[in-house]
C-alpha atoms as a PDB file:
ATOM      1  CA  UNK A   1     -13.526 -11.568  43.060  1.00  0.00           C
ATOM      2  CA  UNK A   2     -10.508  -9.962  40.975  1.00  0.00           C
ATOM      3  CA  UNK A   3      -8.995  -6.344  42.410  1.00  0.00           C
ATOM      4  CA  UNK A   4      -9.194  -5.172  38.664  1.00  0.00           C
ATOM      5  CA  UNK A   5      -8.587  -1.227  38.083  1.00  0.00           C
ATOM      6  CA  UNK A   6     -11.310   0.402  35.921  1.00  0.00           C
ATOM      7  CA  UNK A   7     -10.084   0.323  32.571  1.00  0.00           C
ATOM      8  CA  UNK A   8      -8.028   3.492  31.449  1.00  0.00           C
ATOM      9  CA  UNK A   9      -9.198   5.640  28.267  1.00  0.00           C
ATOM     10  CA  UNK A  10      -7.062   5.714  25.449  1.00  0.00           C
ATOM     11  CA  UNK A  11      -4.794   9.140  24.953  1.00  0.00           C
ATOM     12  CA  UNK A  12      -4.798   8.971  21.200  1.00  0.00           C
ATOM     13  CA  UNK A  13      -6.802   7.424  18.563  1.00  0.00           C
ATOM     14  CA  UNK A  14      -5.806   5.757  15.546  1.00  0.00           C
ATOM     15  CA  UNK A  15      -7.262   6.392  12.217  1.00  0.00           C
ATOM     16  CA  UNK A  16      -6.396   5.441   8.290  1.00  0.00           C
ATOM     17  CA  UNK A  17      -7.266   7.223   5.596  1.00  0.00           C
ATOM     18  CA  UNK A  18      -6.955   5.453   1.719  1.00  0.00           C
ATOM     19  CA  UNK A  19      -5.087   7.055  -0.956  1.00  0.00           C
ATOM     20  CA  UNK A  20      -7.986   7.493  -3.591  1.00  0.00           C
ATOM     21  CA  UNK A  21      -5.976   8.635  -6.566  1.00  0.00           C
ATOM     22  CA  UNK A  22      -3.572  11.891  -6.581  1.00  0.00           C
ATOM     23  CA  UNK A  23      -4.479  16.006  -7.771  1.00  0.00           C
ATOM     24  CA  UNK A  24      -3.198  17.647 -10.635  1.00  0.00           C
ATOM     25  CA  UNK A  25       0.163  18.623  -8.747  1.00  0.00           C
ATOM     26  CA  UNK A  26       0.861  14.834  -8.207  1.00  0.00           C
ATOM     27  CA  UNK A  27      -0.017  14.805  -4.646  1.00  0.00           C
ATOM     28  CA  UNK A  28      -1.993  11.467  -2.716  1.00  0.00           C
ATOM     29  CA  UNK A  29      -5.655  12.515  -2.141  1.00  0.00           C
ATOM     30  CA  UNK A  30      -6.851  10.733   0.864  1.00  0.00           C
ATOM     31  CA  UNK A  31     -10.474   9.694   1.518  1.00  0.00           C
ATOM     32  CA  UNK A  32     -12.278   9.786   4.251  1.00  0.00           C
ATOM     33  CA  UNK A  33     -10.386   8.855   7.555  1.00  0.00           C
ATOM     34  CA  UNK A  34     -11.918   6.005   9.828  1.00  0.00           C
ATOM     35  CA  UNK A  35     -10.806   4.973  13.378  1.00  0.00           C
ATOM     36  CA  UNK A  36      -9.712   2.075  13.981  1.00  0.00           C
ATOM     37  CA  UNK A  37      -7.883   2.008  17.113  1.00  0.00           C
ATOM     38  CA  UNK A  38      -6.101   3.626  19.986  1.00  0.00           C
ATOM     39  CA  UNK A  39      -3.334   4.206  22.300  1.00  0.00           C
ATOM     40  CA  UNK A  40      -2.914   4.094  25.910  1.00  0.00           C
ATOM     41  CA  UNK A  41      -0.053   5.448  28.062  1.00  0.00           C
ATOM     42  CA  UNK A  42       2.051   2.702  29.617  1.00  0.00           C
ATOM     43  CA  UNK A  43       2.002   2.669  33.483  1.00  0.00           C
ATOM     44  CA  UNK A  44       5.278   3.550  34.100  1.00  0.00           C
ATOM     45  CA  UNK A  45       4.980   6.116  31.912  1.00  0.00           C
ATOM     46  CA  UNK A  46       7.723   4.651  29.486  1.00  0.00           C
ATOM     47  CA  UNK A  47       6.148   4.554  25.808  1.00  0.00           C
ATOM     48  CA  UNK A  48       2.407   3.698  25.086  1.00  0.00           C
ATOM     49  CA  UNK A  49       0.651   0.811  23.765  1.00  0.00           C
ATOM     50  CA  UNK A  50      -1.081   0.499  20.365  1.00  0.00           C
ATOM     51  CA  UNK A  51      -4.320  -1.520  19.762  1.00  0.00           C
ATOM     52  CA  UNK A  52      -5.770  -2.001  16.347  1.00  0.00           C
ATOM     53  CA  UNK A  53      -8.954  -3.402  15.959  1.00  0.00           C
ATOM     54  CA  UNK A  54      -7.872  -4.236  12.388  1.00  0.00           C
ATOM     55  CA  UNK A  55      -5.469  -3.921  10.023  1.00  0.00           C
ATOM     56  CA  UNK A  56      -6.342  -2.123   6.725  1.00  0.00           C
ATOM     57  CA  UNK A  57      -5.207  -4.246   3.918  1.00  0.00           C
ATOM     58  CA  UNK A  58      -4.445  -0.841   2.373  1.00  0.00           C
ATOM     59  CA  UNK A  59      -2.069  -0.507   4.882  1.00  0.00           C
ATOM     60  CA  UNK A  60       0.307  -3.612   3.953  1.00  0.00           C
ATOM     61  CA  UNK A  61       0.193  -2.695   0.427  1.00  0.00           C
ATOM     62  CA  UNK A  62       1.259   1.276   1.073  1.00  0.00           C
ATOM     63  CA  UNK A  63      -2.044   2.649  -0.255  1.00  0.00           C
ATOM     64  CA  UNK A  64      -2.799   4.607   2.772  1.00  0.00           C
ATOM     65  CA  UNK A  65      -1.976   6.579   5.652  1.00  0.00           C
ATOM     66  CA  UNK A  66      -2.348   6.132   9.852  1.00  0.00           C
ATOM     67  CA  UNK A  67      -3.421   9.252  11.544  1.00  0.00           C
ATOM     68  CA  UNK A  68      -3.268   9.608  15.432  1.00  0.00           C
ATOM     69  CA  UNK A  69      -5.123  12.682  17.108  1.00  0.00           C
ATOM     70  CA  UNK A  70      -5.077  13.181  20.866  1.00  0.00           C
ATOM     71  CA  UNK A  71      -7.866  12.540  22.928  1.00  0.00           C
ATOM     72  CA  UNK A  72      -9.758  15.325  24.417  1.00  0.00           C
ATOM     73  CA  UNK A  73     -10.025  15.401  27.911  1.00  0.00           C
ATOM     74  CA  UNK A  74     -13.660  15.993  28.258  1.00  0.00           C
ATOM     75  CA  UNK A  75     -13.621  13.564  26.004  1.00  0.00           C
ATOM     76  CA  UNK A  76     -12.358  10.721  28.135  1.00  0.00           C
ATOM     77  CA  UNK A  77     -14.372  12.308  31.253  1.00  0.00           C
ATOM     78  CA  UNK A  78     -17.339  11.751  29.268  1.00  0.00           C
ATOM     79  CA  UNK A  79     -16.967   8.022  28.667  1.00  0.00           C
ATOM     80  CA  UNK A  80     -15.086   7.033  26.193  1.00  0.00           C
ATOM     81  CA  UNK A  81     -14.437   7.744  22.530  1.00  0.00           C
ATOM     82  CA  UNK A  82     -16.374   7.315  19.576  1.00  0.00           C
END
């Protein structure tokens, strides 16, 4: 039997968002943002760690844009993140 920690909640989440064409002042419209991944705090509190569960091709080819939004705290009390 392993002395494992529960498993930490992330602190941010990671979302990307398309570029879907641009508005009449020449601006990127984005569509719809989807998660798609989060970060934790390192344990000695020295930089975080990023998982993706995928990488967008959008994302190699510059067509799109990574968001990251802080998780809630009641959030993470409640289980998890969505």
């Amino acid at each position: 039997m392993s002395n494992q920690q529960p498993k930490s909640r992330p602190s941010h989440r990671v979302s990307f968002a398309r570029i879907i064409g641009q508005d009449e002042n020449g601006n990127d419209k984005l569509g719809s943002a989807r998660e798609i991944g989060g970060v934790w705090p390192r344990q000695n509190g020295k930089g975080s760690i990023l998982r993706l569960d995928f990488i967008p091709i959008e994302l190699t080819q510059h067509q799109g844009v990574l968001f990251l939004s802080s998780v809630e705290t009641s959030e993470t009390d409640a289980g998890g993140y969505a």
